[in-house]
Protein backbone atom coordinates (compact mmCIF):
# COMPACT_ATOMS: atom_id res chain seq x y z
CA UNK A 1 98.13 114.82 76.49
CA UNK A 2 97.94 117.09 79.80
CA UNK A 3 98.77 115.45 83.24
CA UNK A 4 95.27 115.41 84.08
CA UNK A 5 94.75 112.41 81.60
CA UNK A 6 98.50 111.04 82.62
CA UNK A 7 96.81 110.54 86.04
CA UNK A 8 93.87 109.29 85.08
CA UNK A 9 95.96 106.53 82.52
CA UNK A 10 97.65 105.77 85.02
CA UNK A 11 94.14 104.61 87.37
CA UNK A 12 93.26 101.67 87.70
CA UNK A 13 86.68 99.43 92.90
CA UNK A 14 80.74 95.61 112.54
CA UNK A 15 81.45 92.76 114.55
CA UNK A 16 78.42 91.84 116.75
CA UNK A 17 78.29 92.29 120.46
CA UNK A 18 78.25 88.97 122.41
CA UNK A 19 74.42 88.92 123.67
CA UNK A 20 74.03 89.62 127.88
CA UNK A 21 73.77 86.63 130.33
CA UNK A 22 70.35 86.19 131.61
CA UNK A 23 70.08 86.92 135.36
CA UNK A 24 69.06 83.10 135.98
CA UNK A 25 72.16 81.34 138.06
CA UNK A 26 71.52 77.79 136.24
CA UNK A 27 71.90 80.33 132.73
CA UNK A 28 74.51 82.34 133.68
CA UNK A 29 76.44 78.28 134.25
CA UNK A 30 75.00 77.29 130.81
CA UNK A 31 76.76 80.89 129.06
CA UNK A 32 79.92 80.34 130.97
CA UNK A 33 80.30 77.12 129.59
CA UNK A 34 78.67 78.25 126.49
CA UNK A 35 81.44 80.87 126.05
CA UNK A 36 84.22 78.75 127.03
CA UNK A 37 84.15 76.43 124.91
CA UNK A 38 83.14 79.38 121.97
CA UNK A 39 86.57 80.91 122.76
CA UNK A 40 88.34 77.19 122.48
CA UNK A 41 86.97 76.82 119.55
CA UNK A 42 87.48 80.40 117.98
CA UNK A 43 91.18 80.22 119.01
CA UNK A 44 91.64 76.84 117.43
CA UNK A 45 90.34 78.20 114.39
CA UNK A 46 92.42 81.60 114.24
CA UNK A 47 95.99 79.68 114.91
CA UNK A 48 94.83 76.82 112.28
CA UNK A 49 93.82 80.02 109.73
CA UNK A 50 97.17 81.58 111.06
CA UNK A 51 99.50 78.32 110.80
CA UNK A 52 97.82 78.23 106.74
CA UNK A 53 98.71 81.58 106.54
CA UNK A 54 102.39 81.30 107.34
CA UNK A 55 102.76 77.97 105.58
CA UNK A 56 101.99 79.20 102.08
CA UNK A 57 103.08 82.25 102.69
CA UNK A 58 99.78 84.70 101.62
CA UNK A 59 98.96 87.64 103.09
CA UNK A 60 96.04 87.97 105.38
CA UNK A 61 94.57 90.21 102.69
CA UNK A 62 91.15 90.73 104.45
CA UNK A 63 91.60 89.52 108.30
CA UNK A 64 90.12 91.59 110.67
CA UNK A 65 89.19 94.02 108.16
CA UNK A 66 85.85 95.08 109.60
CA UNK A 67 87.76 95.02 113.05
CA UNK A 68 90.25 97.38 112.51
CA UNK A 69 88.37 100.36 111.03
CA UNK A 70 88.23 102.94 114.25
CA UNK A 71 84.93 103.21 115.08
CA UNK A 72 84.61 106.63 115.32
CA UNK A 73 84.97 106.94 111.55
CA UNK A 74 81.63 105.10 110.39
CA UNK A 75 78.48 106.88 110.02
CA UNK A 76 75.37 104.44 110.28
CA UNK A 77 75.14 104.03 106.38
CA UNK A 78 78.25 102.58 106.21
CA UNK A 79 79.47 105.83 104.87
CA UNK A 80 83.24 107.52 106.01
CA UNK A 81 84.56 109.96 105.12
CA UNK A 82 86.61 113.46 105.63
CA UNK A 83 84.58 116.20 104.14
CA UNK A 84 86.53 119.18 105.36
CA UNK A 85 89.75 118.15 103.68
CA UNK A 86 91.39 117.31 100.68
CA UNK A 87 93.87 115.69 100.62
CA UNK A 88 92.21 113.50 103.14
CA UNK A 89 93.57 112.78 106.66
CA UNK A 90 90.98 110.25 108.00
CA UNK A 91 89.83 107.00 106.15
CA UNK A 92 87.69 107.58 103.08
CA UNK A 93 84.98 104.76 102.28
CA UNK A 94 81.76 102.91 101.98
CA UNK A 95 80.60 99.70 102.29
CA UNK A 96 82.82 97.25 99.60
CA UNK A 97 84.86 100.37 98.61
CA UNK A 98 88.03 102.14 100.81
CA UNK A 99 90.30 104.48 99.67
CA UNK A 100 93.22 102.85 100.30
CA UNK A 101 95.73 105.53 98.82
CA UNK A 102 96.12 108.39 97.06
CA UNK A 103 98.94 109.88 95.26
CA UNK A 104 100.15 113.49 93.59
CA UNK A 105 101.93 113.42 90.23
CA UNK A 106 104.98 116.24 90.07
CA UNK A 107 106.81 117.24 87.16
CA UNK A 108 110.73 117.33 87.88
CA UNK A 109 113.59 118.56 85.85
CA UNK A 110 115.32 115.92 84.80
CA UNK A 111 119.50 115.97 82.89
CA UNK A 112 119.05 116.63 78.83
CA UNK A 113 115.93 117.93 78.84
CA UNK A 114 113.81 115.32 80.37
CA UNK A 115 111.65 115.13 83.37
CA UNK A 116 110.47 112.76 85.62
CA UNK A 117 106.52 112.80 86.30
CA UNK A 118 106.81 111.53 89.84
CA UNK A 119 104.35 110.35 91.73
CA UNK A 120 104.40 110.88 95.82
CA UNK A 121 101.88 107.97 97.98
CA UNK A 122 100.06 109.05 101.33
CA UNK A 123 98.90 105.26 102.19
CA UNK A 124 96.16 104.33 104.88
CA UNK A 125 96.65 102.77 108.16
CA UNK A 126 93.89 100.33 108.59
CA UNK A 127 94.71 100.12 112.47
CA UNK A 128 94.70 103.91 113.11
CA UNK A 129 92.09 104.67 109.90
CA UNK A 130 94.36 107.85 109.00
CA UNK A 131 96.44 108.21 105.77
CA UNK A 132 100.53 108.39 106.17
CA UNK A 133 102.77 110.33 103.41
CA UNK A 134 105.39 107.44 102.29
CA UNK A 135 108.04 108.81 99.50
CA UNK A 136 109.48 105.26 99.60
CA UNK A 137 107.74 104.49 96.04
CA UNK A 138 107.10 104.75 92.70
CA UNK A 139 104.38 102.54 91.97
CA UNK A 140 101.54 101.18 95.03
CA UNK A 141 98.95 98.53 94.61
CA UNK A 142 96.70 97.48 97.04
CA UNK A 143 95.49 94.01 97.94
CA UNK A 144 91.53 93.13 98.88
CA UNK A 145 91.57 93.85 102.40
CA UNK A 146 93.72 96.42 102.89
CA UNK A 147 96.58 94.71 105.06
CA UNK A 148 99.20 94.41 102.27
CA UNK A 149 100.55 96.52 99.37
CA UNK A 150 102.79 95.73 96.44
CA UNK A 151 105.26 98.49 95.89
CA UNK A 152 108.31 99.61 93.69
CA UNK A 153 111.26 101.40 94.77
CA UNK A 154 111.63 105.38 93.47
CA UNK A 155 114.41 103.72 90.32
CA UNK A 156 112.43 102.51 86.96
CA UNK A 157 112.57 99.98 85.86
CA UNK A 158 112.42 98.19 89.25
CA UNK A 159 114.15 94.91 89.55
CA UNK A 160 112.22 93.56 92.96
CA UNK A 161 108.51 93.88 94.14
CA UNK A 162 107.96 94.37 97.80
CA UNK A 163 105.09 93.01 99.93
CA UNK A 164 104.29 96.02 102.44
CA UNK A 165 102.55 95.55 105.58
CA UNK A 166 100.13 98.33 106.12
CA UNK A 167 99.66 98.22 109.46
CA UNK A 168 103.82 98.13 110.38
CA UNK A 169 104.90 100.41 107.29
CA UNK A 170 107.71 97.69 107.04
CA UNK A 171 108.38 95.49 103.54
CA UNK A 172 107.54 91.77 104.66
CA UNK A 173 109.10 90.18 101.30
CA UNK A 174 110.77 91.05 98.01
CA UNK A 175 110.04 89.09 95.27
CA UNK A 176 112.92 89.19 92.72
CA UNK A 177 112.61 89.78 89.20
CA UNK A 178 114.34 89.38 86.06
CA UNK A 179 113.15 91.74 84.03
CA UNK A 180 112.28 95.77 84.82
CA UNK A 181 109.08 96.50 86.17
CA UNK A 182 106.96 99.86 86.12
CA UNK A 183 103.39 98.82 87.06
CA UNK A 184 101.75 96.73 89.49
CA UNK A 185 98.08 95.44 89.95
CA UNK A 186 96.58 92.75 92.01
CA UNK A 187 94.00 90.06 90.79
CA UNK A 188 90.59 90.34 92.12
CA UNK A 189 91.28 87.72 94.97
CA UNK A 190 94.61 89.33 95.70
CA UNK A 191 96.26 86.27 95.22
CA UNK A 192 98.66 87.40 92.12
CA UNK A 193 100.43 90.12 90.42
CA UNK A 194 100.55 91.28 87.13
CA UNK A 195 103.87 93.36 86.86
CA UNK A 196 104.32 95.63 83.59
CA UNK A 197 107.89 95.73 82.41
CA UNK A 198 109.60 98.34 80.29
CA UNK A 199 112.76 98.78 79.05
CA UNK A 200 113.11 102.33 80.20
CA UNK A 201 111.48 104.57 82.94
CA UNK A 202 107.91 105.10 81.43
CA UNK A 203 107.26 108.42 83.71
CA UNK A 204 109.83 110.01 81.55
CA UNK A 205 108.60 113.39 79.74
CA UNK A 206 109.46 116.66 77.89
CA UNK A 207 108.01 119.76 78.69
CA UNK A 208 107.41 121.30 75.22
CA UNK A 209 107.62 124.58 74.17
CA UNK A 210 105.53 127.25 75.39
CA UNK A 211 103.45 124.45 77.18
CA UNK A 212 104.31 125.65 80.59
CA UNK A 213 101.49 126.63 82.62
CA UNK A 214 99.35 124.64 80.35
CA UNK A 215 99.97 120.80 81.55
CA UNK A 216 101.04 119.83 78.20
CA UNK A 217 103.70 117.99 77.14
CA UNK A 218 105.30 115.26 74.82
CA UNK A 219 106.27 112.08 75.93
CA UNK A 220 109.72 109.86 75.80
CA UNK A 221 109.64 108.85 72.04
CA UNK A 222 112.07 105.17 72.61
CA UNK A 223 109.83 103.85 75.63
CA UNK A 224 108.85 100.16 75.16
CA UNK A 225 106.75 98.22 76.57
CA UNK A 226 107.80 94.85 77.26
CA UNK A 227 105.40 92.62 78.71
CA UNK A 228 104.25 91.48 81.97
CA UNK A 229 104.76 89.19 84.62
CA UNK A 230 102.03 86.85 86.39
CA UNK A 231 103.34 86.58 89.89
CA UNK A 232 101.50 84.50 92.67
CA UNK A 233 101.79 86.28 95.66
CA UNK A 234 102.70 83.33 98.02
CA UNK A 235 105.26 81.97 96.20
CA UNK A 236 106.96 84.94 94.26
CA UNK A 237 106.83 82.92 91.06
CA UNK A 238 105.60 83.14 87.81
CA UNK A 239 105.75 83.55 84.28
CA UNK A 240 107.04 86.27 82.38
CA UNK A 241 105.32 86.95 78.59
CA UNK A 242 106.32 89.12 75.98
CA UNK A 243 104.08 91.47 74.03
CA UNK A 244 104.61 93.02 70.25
CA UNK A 245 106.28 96.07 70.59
CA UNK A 246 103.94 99.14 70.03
CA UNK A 247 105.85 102.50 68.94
CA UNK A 248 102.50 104.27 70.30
CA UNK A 249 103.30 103.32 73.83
CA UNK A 250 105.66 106.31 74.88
CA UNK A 251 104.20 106.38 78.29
CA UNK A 252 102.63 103.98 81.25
CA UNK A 253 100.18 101.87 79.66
CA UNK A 254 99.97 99.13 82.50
CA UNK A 255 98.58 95.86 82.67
CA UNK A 256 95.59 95.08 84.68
CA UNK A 257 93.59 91.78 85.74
CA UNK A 258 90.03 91.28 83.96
CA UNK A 259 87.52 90.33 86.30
CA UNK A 260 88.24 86.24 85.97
CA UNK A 261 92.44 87.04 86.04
CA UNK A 262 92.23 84.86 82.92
CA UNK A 263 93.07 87.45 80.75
CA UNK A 264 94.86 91.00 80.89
CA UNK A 265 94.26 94.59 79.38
CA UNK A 266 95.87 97.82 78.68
CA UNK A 267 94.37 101.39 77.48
CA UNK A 268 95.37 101.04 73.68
CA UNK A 269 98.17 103.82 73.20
CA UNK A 270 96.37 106.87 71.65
CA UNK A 271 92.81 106.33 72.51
CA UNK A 272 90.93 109.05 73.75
CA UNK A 273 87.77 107.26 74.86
CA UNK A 274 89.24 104.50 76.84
CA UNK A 275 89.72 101.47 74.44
CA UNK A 276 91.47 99.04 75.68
CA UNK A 277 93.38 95.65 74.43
CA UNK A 278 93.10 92.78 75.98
CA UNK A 279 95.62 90.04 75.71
CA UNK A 280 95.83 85.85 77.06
CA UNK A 281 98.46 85.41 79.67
CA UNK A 282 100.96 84.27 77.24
CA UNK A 283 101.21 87.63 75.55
CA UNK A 284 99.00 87.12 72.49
CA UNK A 285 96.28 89.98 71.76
CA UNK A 286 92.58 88.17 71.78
CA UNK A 287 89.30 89.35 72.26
CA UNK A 288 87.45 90.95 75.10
CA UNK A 289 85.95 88.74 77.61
CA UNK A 290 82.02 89.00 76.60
CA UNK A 291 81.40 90.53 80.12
CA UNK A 292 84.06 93.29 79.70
CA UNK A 293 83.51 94.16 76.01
CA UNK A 294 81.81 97.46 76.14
CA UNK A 295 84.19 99.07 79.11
CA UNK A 296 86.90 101.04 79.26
CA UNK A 297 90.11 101.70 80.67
CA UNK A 298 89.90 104.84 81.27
CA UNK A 299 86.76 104.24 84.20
CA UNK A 300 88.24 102.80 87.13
CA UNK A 301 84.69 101.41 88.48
CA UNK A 302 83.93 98.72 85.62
CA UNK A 303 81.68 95.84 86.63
CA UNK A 304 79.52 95.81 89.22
CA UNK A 305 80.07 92.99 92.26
CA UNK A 306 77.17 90.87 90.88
CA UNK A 307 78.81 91.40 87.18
CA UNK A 308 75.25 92.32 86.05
CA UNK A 309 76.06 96.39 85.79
CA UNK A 310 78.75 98.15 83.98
CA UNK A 311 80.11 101.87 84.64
CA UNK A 312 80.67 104.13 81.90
CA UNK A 313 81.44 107.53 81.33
CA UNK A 314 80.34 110.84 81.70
CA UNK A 315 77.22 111.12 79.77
CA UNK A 316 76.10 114.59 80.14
CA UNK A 317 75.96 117.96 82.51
CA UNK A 318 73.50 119.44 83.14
CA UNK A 319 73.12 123.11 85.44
CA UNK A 320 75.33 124.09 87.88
CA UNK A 321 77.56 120.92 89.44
CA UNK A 322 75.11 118.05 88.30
CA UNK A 323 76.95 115.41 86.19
CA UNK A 324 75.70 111.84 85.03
CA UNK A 325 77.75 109.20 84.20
CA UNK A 326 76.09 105.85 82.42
CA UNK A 327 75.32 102.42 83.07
CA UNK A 328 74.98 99.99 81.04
CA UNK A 329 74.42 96.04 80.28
CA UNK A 330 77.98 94.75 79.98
CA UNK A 331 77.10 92.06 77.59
CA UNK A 332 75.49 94.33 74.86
CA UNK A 333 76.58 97.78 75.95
CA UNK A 334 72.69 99.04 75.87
CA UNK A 335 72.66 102.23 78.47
CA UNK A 336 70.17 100.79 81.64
CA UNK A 337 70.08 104.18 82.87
CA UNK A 338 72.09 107.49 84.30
CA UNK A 339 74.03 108.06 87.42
CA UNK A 340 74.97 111.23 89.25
CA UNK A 341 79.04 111.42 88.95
CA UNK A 342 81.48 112.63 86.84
CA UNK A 343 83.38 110.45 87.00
CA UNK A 344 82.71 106.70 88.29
CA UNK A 345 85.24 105.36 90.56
CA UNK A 346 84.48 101.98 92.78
CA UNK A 347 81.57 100.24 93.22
CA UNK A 348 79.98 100.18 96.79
CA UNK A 349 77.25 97.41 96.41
CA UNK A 350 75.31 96.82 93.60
CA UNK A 351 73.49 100.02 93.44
CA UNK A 352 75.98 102.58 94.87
CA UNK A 353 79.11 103.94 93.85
CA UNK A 354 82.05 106.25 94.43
CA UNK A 355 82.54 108.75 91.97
CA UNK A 356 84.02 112.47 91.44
CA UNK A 357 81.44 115.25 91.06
CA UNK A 358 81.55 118.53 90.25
CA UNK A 359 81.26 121.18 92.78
CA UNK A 360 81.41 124.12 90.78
CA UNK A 361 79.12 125.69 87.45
CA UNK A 362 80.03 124.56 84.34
CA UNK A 363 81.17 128.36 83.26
CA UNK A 364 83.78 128.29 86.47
CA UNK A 365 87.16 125.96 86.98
CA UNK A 366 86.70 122.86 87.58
CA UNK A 367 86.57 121.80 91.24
CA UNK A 368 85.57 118.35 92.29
CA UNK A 369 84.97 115.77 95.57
CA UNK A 370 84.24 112.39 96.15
CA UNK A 371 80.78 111.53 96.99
CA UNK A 372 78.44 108.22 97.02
CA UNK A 373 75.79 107.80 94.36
CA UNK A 374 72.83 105.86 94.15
CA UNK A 375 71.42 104.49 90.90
CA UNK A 376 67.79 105.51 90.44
CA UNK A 377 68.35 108.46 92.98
CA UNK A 378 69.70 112.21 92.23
CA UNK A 379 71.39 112.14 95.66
CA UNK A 380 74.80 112.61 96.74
CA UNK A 381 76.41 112.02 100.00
CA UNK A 382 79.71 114.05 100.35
CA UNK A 383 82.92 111.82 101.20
CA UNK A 384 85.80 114.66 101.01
CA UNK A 385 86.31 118.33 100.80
CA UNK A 386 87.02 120.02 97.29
CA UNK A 387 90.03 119.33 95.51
CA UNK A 388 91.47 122.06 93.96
CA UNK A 389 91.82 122.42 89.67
CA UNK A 390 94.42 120.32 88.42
CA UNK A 391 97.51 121.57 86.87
CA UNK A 392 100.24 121.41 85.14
CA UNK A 393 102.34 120.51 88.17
CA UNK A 394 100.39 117.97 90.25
CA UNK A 395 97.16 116.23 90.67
CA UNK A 396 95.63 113.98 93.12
CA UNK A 397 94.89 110.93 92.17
CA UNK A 398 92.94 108.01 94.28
CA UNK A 399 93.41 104.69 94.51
CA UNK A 400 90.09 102.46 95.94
CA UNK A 401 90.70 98.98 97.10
CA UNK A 402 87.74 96.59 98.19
CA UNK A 403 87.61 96.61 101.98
């Protein structure tokens, strides 16, 4: 396994202007009061939304959202991005789908022979639309709406969650736990947590012999996974649930939310086409939800909004930097049709998505950006610069987040 897979394991998606007063006295009377009692009402309805808020403790997960994008940074389409640089500096998005993070993964020398495939955050600022290098964590999940991150300190297993505040860079809450945690991922509403827990530091490696240079190496052989919490956010609380111990699971398989948050999945240890297991929330293994059947772990973008579309992998290449990626019906796994991308990332809407393409032949090294694609069109719309070959000591890794 090189680091380029480790990284990819470890993935887990305009206000309106108030119209003019006519010229008319008598109308320009009418819109004062008109507007007057508009504000009344608007600011009874933000401090009862804000006294909820406070009272039960939830994050404004998607408040102001569309607000707080600069708006500098949108193009007409609803498309923003950086294309001169990578890593990105400015906010990264379109439509539904924001890039809410990204991360590098570094190998360091560890004592005994061990090392520590660390990962290092640059988070966005929804208020300033500019990403912000944070070496606070380990482990970053981001909540629908972009205000409010779980995170885990740099020590793993981690034995509290924080809530982070996007906009203020400060930890709001910690939510205690009794048992280590590794992995974090929100539910689709942002309303809970599942939290994997291990029993050692899963980012824990060996850099084998001779494998140097190459990315390779072999993984911490006594790893367990242990289970998983669900946490709701509000309240901290929740359930912890045990799974069967796996001696395949040597490195970060994490849990992850299906689309309902009825059940949860995990790549299955050893797969090399993205099969994943999906278990109940007490622990027990059980079938795939009917809707999620034919995806796999290892393609961040799964089902469309609508649920009717489901992204799959890279089908073929074709010429010089022209991928397609497939899309099928989730329910019987029957291909619908082709997409440009090489990889499939977060959905947009229902017809676009974010995905990696190639920028480069197929005979040179691979170099890839982020782009838009449309089904049923060969077009792609640039969202970063190039990002250069991964290797054996780092990789960038994105992390979308519905906006």
């Amino acid at each position: 396994m090189n680091v380029e897979e480790l990284v990819r394991d470890s993935l887990r998606d305009m206000a309106a202007e108030e119209p003019s007063v006519a010229p008319e006295f008598a109308d320009r009377v009418l819109g004062v009061r008109r507007r007057r009692r508009t504000r009344r009402l608007v600011a009874a309805a933000v401090a009862t939304t804000t006294a909820l808020a406070v009272a039960v403790g939830v994050p404004l997960l998607d408040a102001g959202r569309q607000h707080a994008r600069p708006a500098h940074a949108v193009q007409p389409d609803g498309v923003h991005g950086d294309t001169e640089q990578w890593p990105p500096r400015k906010e990264i998005g379109a439509g539904g789908a924001t890039l809410a993070a990204y991360y590098s993964l570094k190998i360091h020398k560890q004592s005994a022979g061990w090392d520590l495939a660390e990962r290092t955050y640059w988070l966005l600022d929804p208020e300033t639309g500019r990403y912000a290098k944070d070496t606070r964590w380990s482990d970053v999940a981001v909540a629908p709406g972009l205000r409010t991150a779980a995170v885990l300190e740099r020590t793993l297993p981690a034995h509290r969650i924080g809530l982070l505040d996007l906009t203020t860079g400060k930890v709001e809450r910690w939510i205690p736990v009794d048992r280590g945690v590794a992995g974090l991922a929100f539910s689709e509403d942002g309303r809970r947590l599942v939290a994997t827990t291990y029993d050692k530091n899963p980012d824990l490696v060996r850099v084998g012999s001779g494998t140097k240079g190459t990315g390779a190496f072999n993984v911490l052989d006594d790893v367990s996974r242990t289970g998983f919490f669900v946490l709701d956010v509000a309240s901290g609380e929740g359930p912890w649930s045990g799974v069967a111990a796996d001696r395949n699971v040597t490195y970060r398989h994490d849990f992850s939310f299906s689309r309902t948050g009825e059940q949860v999945y995990a790549r299955i240890a050893g797969s090399r086409d993205g099969m994943q297991q999906f278990y109940d929330l007490d622990g027990n293994m059980i079938a795939a939800p009917a809707d999620e059947k034919y995806l796999r772990s290892d393609v961040p973008a799964r089902l469309s909004p609508n649920g009717e579309l489901a992204a799959l992998g890279l089908a073929k290449e074709v010429g010089p930097a022209k991928s397609y990626s497939s899309i099928r019906d989730p329910r019987t796994g029957r291909e619908i049709t082709k997409v440009r991308g090489a990889e499939l990332l977060a959905w947009v809407d229902d017809h676009r998505l974010i995905a990696w393409e190639r920028t480069t032949g197929l005979d040179g090294p691979y170099r890839a950006r982020l782009v838009v694609v449309t089904i049923g069109s060969d077009k792609v719309v640039p969202l970063s610069g190039e990002v250069e070959p991964y290797g054996p000591s780092q990789g960038w890794t994105p992390v979308f987040a519905r906006s």
